[in-house]
PDB file of N, CA and C in Angstrom:
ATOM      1  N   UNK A   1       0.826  -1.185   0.000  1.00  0.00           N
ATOM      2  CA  UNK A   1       0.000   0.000   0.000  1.00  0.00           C
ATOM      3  C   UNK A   1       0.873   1.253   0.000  1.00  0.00           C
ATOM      4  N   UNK A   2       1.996   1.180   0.438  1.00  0.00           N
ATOM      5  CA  UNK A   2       3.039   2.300   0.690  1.00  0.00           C
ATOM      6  C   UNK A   2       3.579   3.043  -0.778  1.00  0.00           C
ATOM      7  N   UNK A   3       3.792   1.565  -1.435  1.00  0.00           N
ATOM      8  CA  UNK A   3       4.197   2.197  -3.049  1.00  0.00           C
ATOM      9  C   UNK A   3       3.224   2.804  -3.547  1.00  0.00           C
ATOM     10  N   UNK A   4       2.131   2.105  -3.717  1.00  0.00           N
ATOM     11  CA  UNK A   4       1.063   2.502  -4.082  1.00  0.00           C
ATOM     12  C   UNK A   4       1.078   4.010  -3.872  1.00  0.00           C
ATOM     13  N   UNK A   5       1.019   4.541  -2.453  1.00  0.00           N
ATOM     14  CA  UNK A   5       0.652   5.764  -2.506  1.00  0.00           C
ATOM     15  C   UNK A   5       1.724   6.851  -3.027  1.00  0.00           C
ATOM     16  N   UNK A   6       3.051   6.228  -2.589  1.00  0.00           N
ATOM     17  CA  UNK A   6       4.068   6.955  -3.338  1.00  0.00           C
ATOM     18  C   UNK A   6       3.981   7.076  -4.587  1.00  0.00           C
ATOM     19  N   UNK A   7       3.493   6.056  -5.983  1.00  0.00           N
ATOM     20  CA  UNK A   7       3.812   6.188  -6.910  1.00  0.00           C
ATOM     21  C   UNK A   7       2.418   6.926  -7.406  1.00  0.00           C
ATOM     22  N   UNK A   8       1.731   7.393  -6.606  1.00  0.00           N
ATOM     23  CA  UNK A   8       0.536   8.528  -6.673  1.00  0.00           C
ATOM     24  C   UNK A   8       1.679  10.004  -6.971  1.00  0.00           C
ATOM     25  N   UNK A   9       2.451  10.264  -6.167  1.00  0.00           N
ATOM     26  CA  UNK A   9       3.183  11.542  -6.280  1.00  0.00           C
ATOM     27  C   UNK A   9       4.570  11.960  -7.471  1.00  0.00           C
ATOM     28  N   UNK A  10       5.055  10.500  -7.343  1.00  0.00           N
ATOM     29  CA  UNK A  10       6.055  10.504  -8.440  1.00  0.00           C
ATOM     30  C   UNK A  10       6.265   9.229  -9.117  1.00  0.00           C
ATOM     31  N   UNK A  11       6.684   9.178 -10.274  1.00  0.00           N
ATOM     32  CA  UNK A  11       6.977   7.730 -11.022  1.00  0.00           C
ATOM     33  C   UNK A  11       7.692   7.210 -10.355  1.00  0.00           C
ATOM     34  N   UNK A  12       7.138   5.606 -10.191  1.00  0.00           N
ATOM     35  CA  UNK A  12       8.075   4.947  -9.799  1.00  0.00           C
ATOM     36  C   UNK A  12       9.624   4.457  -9.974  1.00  0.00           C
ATOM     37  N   UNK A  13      10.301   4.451  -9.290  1.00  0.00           N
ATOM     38  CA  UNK A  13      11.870   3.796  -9.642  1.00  0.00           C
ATOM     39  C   UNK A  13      11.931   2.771 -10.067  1.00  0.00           C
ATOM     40  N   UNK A  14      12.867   1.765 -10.975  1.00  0.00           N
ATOM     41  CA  UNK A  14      13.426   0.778 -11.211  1.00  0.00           C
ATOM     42  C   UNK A  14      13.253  -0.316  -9.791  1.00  0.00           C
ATOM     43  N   UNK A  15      14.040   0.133  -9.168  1.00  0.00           N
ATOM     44  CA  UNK A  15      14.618  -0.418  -7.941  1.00  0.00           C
ATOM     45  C   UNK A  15      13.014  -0.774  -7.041  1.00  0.00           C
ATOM     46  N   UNK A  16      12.244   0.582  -6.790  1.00  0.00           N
ATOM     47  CA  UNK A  16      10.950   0.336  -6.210  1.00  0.00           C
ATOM     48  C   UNK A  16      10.452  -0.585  -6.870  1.00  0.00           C
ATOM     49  N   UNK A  17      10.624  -0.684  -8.038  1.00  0.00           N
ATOM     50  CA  UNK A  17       9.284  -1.659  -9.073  1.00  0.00           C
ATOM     51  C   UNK A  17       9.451  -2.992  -8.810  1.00  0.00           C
ATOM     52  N   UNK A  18      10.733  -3.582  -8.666  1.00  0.00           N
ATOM     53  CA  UNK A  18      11.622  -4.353  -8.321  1.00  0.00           C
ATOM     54  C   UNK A  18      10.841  -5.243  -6.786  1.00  0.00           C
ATOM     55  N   UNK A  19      11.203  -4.315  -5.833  1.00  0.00           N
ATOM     56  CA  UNK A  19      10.601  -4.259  -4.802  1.00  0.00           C
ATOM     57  C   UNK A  19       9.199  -4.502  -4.518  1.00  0.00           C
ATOM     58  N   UNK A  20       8.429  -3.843  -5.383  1.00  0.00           N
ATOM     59  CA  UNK A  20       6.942  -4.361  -5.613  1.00  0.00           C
ATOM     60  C   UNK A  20       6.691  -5.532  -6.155  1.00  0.00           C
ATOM     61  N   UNK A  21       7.288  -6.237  -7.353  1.00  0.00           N
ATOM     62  CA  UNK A  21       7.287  -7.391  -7.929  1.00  0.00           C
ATOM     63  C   UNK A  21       7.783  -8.301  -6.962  1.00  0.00           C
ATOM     64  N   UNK A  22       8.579  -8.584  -6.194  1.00  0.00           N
ATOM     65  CA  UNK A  22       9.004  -9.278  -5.329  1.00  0.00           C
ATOM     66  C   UNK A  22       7.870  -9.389  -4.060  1.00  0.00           C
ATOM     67  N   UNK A  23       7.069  -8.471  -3.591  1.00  0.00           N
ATOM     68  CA  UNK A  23       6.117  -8.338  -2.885  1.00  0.00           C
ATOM     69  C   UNK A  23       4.946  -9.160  -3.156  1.00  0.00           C
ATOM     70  N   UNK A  24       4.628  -9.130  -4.839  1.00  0.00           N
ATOM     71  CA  UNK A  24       3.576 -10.187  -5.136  1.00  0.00           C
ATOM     72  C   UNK A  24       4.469 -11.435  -5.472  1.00  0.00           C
ATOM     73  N   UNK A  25       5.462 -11.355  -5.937  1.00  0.00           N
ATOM     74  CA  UNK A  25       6.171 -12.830  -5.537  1.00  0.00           C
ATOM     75  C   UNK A  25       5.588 -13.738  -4.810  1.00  0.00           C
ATOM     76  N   UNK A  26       5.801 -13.364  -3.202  1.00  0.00           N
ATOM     77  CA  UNK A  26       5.485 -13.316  -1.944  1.00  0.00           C
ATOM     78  C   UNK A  26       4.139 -13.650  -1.662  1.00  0.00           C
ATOM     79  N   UNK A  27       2.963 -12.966  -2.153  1.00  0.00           N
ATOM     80  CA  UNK A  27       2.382 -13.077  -2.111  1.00  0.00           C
ATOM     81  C   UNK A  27       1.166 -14.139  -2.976  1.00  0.00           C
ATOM     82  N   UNK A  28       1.906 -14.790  -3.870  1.00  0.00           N
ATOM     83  CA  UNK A  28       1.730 -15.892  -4.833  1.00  0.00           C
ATOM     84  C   UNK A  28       0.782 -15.082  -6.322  1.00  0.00           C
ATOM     85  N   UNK A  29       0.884 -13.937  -6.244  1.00  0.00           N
ATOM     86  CA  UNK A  29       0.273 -13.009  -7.133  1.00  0.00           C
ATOM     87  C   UNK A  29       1.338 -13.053  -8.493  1.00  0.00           C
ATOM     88  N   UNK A  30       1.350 -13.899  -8.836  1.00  0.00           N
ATOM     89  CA  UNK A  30       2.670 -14.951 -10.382  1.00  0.00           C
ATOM     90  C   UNK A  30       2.392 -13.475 -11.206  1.00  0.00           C
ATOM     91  N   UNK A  31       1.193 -13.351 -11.943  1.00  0.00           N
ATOM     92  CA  UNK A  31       0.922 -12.443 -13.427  1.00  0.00           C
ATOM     93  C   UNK A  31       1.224 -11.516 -12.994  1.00  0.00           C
ATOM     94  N   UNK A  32       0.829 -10.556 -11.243  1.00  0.00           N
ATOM     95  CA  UNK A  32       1.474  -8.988 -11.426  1.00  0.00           C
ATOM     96  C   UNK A  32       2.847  -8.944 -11.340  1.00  0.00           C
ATOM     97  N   UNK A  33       3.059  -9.806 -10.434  1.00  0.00           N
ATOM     98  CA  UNK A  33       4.808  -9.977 -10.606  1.00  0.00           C
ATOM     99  C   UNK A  33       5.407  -9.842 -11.182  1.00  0.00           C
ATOM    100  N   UNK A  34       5.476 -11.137 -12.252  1.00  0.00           N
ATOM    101  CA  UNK A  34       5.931 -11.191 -13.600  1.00  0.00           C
ATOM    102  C   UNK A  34       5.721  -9.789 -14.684  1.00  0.00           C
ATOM    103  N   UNK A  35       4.312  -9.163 -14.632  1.00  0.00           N
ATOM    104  CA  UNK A  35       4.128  -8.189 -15.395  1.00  0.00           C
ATOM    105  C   UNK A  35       5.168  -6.943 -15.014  1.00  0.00           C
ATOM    106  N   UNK A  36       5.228  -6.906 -13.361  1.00  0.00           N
ATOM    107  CA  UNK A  36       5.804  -5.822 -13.208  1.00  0.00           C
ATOM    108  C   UNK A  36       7.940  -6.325 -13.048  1.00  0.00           C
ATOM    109  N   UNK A  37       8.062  -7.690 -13.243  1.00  0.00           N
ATOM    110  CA  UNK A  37       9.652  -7.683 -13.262  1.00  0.00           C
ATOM    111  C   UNK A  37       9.382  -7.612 -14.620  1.00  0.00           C
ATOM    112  N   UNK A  38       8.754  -7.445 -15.568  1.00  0.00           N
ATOM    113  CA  UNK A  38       8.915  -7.428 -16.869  1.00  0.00           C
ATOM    114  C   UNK A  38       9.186  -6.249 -17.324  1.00  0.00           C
ATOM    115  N   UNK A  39       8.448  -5.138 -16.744  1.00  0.00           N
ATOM    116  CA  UNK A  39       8.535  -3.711 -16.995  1.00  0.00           C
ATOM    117  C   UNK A  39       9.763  -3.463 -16.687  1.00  0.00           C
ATOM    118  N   UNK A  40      10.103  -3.300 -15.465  1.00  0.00           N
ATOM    119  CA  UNK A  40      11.521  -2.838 -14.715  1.00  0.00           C
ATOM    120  C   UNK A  40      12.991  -3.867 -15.636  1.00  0.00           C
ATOM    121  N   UNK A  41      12.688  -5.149 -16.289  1.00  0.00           N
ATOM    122  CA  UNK A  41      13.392  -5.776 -16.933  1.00  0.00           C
ATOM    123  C   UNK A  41      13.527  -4.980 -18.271  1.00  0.00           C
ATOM    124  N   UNK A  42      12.504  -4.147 -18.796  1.00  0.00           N
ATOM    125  CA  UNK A  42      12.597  -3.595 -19.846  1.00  0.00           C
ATOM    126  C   UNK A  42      13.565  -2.079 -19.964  1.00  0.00           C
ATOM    127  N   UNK A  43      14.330  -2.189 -18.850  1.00  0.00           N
ATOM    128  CA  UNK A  43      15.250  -0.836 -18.552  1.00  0.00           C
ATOM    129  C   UNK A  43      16.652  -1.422 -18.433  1.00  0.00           C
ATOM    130  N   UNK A  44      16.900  -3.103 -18.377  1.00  0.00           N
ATOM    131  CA  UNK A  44      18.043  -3.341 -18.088  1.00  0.00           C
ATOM    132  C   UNK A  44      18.723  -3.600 -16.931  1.00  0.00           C
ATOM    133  N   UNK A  45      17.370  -3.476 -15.666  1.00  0.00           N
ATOM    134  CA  UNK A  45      17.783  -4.012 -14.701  1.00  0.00           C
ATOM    135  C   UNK A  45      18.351  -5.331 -14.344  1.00  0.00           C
ATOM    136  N   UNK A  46      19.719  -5.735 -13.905  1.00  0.00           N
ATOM    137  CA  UNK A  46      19.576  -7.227 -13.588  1.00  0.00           C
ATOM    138  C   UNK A  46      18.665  -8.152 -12.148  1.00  0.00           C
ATOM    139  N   UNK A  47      18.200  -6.922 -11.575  1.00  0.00           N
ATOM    140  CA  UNK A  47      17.456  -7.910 -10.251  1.00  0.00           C
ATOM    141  C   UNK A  47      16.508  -8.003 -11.038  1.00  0.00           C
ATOM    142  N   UNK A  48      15.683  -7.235 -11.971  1.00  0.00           N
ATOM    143  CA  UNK A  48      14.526  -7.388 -12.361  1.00  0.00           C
ATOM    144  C   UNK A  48      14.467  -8.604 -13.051  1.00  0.00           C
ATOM    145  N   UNK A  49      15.439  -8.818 -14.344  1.00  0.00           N
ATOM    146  CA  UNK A  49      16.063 -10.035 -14.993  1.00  0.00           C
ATOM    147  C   UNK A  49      16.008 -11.265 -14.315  1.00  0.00           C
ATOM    148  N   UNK A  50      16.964 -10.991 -12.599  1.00  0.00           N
ATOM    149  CA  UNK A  50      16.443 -12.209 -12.045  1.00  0.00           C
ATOM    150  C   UNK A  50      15.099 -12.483 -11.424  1.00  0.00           C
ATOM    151  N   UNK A  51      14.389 -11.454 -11.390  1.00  0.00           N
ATOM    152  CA  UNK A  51      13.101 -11.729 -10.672  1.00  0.00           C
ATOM    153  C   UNK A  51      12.198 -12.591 -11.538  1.00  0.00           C
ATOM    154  N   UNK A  52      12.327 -11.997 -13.218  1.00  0.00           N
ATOM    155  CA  UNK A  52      11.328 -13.180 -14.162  1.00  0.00           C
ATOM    156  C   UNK A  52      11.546 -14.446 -13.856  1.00  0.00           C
ATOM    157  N   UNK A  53      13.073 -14.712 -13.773  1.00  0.00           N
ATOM    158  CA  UNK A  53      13.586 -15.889 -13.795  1.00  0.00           C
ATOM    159  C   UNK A  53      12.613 -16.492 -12.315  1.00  0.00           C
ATOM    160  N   UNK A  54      12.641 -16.268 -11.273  1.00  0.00           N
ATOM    161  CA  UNK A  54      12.268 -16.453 -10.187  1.00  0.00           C
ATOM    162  C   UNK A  54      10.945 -16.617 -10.115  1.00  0.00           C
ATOM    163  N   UNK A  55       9.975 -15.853 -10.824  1.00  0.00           N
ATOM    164  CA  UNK A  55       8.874 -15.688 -10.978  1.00  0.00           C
ATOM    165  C   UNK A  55       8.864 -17.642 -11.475  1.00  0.00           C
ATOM    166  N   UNK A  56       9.183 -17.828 -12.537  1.00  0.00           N
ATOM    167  CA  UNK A  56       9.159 -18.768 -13.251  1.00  0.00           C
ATOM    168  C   UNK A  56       9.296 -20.282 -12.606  1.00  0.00           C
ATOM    169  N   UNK A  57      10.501 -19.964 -11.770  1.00  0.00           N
ATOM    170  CA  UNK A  57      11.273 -21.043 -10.702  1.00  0.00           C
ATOM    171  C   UNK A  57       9.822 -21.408  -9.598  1.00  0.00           C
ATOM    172  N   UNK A  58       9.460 -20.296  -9.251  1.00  0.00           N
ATOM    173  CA  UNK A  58       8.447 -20.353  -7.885  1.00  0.00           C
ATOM    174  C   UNK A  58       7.142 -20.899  -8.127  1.00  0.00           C
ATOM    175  N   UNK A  59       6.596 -20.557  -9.568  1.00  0.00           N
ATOM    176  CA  UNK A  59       5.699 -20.927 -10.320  1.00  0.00           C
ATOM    177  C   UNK A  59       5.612 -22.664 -10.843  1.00  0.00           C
ATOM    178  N   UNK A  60       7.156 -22.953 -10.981  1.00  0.00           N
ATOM    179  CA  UNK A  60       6.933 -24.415 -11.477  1.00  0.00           C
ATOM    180  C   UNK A  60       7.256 -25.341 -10.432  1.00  0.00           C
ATOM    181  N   UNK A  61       7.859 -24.539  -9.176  1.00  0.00           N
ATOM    182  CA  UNK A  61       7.542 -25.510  -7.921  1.00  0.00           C
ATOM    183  C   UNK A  61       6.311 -25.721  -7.483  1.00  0.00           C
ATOM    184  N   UNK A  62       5.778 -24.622  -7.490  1.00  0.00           N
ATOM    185  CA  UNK A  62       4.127 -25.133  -7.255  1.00  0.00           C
ATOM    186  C   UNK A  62       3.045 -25.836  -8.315  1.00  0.00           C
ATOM    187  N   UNK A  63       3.698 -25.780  -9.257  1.00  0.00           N
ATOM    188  CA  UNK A  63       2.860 -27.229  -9.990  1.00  0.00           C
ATOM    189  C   UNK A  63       3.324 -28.318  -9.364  1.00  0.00           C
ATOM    190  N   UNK A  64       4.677 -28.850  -9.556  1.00  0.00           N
ATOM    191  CA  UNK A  64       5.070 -29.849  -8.659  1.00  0.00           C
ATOM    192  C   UNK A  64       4.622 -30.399  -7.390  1.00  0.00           C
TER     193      UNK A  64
END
């Protein structure tokens, strides 16, 4: 809820977005995740880079 309201006042950062995607990680929320390490991946971030990857990893343990 915190980003949320921050990114009411200014665009979000790389790094924040990062941070948010990892949050629905967490929260088993796979598509915003992924949508949002995808965005922040689209700047060249490497955490973001690893977060798809992760997204992916976390996703096919739980089919398993």
């Amino acid at each position: 809820m915190a980003l949320d309201e921050r990114s009411r006042i200014a665009p979000e950062r790389t790094g924040l977005m990062v941070l948010r995607a990892y949050a629905y990680l967490k929260l088993r929320r796979f598509g915003h995740a992924e949508q949002v390490f995808r965005a922040a991946a689209g700047t060249g971030n490497r955490n973001a880079l690893k977060g798809v990857n992760d997204v992916k990893v976390t996703r096919d343990a739980k089919i398993q």
